[in-house]
C-alpha atoms as a PDB file:
ATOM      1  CA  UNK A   1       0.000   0.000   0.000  1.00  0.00           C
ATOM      2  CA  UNK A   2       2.889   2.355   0.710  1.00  0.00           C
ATOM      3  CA  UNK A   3       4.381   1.768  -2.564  1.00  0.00           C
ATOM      4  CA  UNK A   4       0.958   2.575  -4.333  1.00  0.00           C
ATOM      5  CA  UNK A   5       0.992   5.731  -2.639  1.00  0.00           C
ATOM      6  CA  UNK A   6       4.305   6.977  -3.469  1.00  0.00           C
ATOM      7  CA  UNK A   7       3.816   5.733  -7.361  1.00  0.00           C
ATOM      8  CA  UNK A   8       0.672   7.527  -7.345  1.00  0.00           C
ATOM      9  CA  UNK A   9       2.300  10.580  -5.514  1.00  0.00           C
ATOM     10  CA  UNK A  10       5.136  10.132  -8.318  1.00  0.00           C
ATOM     11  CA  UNK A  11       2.508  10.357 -10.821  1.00  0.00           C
ATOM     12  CA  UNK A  12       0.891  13.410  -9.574  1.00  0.00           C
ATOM     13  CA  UNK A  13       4.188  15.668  -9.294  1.00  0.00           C
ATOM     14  CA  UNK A  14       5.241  14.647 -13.009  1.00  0.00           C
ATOM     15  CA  UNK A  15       1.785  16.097 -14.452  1.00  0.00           C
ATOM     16  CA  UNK A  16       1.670  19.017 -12.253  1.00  0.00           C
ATOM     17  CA  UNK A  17       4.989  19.819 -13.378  1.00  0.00           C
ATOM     18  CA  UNK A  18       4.068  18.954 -16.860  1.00  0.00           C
ATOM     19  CA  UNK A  19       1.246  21.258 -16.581  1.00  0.00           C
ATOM     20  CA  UNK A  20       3.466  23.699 -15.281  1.00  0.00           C
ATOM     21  CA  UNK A  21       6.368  23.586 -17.891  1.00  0.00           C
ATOM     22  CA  UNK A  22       5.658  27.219 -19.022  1.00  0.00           C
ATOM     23  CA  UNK A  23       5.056  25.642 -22.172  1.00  0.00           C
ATOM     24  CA  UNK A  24       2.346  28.575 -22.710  1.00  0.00           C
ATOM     25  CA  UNK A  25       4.205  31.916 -22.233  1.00  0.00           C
ATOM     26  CA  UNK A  26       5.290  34.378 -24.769  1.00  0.00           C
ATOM     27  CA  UNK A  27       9.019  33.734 -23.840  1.00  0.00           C
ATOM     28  CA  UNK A  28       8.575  30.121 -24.469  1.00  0.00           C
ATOM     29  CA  UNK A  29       6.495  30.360 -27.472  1.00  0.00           C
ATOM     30  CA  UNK A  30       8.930  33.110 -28.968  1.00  0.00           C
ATOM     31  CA  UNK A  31      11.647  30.194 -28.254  1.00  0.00           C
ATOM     32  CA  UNK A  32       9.901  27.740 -30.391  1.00  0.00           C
ATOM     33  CA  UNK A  33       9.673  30.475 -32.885  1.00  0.00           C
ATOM     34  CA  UNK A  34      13.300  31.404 -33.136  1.00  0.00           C
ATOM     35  CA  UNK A  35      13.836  27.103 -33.035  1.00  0.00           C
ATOM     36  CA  UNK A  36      11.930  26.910 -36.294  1.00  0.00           C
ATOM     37  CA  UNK A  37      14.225  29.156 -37.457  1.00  0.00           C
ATOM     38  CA  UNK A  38      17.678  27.730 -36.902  1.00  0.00           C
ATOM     39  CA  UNK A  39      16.207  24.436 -37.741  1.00  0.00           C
ATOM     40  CA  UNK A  40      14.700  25.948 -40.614  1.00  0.00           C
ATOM     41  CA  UNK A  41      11.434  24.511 -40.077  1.00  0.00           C
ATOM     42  CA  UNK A  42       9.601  27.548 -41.594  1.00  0.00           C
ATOM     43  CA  UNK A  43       6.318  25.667 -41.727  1.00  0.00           C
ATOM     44  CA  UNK A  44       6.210  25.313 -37.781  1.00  0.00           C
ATOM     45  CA  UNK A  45       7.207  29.239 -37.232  1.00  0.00           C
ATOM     46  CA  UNK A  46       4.150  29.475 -39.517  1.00  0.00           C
ATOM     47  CA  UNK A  47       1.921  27.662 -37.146  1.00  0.00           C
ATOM     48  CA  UNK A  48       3.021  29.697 -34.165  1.00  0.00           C
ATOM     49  CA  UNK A  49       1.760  33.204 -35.957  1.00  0.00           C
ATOM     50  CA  UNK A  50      -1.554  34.620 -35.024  1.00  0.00           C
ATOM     51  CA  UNK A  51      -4.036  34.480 -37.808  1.00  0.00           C
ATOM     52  CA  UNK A  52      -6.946  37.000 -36.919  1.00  0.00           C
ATOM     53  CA  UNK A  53     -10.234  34.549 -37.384  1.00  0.00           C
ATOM     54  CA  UNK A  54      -8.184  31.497 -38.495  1.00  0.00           C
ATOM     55  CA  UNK A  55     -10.808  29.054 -37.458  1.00  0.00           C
ATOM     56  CA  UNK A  56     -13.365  30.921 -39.669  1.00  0.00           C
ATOM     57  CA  UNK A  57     -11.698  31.336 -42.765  1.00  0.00           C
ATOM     58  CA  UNK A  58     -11.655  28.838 -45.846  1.00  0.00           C
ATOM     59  CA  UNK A  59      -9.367  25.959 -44.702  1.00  0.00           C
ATOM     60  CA  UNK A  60      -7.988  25.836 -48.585  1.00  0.00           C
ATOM     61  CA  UNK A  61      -7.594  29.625 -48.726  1.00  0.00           C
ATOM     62  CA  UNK A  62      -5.954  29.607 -45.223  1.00  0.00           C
ATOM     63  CA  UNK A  63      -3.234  26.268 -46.098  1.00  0.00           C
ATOM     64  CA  UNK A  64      -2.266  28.202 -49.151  1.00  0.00           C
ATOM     65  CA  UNK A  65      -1.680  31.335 -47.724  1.00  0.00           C
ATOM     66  CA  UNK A  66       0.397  29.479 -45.241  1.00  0.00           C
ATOM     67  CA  UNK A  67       2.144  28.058 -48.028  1.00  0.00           C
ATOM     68  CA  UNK A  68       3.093  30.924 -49.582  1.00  0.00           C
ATOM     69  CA  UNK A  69       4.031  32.498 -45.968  1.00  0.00           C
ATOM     70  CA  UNK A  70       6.489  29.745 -45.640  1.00  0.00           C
ATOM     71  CA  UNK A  71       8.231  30.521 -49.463  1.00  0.00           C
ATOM     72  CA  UNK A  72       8.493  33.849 -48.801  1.00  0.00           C
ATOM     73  CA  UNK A  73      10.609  33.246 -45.084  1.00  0.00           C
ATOM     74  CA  UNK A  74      12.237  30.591 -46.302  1.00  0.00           C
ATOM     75  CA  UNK A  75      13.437  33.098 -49.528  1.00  0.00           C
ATOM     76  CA  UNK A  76      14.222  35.781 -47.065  1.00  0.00           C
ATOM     77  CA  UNK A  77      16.022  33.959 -44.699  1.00  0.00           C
ATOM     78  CA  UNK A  78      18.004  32.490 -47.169  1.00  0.00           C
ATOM     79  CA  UNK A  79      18.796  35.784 -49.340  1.00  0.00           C
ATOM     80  CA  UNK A  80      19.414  37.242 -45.554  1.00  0.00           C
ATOM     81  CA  UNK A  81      22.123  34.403 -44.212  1.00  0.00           C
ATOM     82  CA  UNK A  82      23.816  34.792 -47.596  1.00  0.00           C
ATOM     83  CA  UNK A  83      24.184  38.364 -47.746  1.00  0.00           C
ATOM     84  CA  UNK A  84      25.432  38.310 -43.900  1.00  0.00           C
ATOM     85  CA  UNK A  85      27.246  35.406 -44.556  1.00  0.00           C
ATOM     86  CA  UNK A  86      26.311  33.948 -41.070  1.00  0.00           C
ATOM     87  CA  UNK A  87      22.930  31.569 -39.808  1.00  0.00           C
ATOM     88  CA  UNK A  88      21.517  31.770 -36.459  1.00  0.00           C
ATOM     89  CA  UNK A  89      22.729  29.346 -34.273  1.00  0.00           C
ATOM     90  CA  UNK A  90      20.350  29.511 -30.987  1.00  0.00           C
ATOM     91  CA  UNK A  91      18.362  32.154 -29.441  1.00  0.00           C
ATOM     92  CA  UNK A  92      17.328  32.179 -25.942  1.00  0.00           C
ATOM     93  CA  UNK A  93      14.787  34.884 -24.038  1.00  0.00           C
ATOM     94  CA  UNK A  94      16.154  37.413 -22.294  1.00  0.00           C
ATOM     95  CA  UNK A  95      13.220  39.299 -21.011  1.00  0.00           C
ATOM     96  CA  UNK A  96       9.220  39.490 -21.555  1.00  0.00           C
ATOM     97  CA  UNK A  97       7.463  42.092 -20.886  1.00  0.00           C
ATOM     98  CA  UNK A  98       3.764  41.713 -20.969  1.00  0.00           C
ATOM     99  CA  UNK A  99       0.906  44.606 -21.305  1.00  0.00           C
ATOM    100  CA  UNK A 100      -1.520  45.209 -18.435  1.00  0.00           C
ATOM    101  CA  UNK A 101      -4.410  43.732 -20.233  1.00  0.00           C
ATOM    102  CA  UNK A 102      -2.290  39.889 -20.321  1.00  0.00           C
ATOM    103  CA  UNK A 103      -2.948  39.655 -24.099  1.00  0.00           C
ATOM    104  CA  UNK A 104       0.241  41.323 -25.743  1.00  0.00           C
ATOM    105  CA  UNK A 105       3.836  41.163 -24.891  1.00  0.00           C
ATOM    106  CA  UNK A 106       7.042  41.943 -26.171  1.00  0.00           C
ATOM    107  CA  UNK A 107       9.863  39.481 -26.145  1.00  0.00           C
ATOM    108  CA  UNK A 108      13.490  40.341 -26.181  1.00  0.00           C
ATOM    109  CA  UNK A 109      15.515  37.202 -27.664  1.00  0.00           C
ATOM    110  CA  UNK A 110      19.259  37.020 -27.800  1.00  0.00           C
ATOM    111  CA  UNK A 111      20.521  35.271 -30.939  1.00  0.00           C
ATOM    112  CA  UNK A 112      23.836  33.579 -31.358  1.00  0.00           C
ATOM    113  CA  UNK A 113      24.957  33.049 -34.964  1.00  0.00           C
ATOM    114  CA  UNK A 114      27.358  30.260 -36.557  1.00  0.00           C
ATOM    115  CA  UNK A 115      30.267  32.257 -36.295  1.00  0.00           C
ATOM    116  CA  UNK A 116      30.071  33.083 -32.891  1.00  0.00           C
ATOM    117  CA  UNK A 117      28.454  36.934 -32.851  1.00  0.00           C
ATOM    118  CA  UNK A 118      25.273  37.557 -31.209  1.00  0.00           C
ATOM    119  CA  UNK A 119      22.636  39.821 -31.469  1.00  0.00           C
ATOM    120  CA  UNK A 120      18.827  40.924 -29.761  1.00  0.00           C
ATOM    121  CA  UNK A 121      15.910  41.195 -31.360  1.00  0.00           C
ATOM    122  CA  UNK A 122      12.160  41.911 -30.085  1.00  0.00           C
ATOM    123  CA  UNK A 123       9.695  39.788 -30.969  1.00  0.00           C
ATOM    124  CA  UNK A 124       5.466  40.887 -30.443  1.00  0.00           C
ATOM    125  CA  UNK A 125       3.881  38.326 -28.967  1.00  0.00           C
ATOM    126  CA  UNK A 126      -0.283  38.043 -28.488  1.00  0.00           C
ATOM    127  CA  UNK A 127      -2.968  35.429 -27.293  1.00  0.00           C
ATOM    128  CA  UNK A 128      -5.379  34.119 -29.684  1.00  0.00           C
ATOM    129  CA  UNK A 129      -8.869  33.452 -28.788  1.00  0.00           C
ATOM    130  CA  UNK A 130      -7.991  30.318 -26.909  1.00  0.00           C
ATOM    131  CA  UNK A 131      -5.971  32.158 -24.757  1.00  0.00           C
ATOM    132  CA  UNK A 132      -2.518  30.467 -26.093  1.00  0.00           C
ATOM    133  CA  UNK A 133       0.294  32.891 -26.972  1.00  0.00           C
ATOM    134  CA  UNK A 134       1.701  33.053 -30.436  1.00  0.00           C
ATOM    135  CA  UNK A 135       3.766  35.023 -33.215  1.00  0.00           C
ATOM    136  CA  UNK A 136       2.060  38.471 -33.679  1.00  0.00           C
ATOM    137  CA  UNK A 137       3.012  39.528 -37.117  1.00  0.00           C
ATOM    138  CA  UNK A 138       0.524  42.102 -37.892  1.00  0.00           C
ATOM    139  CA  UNK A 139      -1.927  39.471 -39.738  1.00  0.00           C
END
């Protein structure tokens, strides 16, 4: 019986610290962002921006504007890294700062490129509808 109680105990502190990862903040989400990025998975940083009425629109309409989203990073990025001559690396959140209302915030990441220099940038951060934080570029 004692053993049953400290499994189930066991149980309960890994999902309230699941629960609790953070995995829902504007710092984190930003993260994930800038992740896509060095990993050049442009399709998830697509998934992470905030598309006013997304779950409204025409689902074709929508994908295909996503798709086109994703060609035009990935063709920036690219023309970007080459002209520069470097690729981000990692970034990591310095700082968030989030408006009085809770549904905007500003996100200060530190990037560190392949050749070693570093650099901030801000990213704007708001909630959609469900209350999850994502990518706010001005869509």
């Amino acid at each position: 019986m004692k053993r049953l109680f400290k499994v189930a105990f066991l149980f309960i502190v890994v999902m309230a610290m699941c629960a609790c990862g953070g995995g829902n903040t504007p710092s984190a989400v930003a993260e994930k962002a800038m992740d896509c990025f060095v990993d050049e998975d442009y399709e998830g940083y697509v998934d992470l921006i905030y598309i006013k009425n997304e779950d409204t629109r025409d689902k074709e309409k929508l994908e295909q504007e996503k798709k086109q989203y994703v060609a035009m990073l990935k063709e920036k990025v690219t023309k970007s890294a080459e002209k520069s001559g470097k690729k981000p690396k990692s970034a990591k959140a310095v700082s968030e700062e989030i408006s009085e209302d809770g549904e905007k915030a500003t996100v200060e990441m530190k990037i560190t490129y392949d050749d070693g220099t570093e650099d901030t940038n801000k990213m704007k951060m708001c909630k959609d509808k469900n209350g999850n934080w994502r990518v706010d570029a001005g869509k």
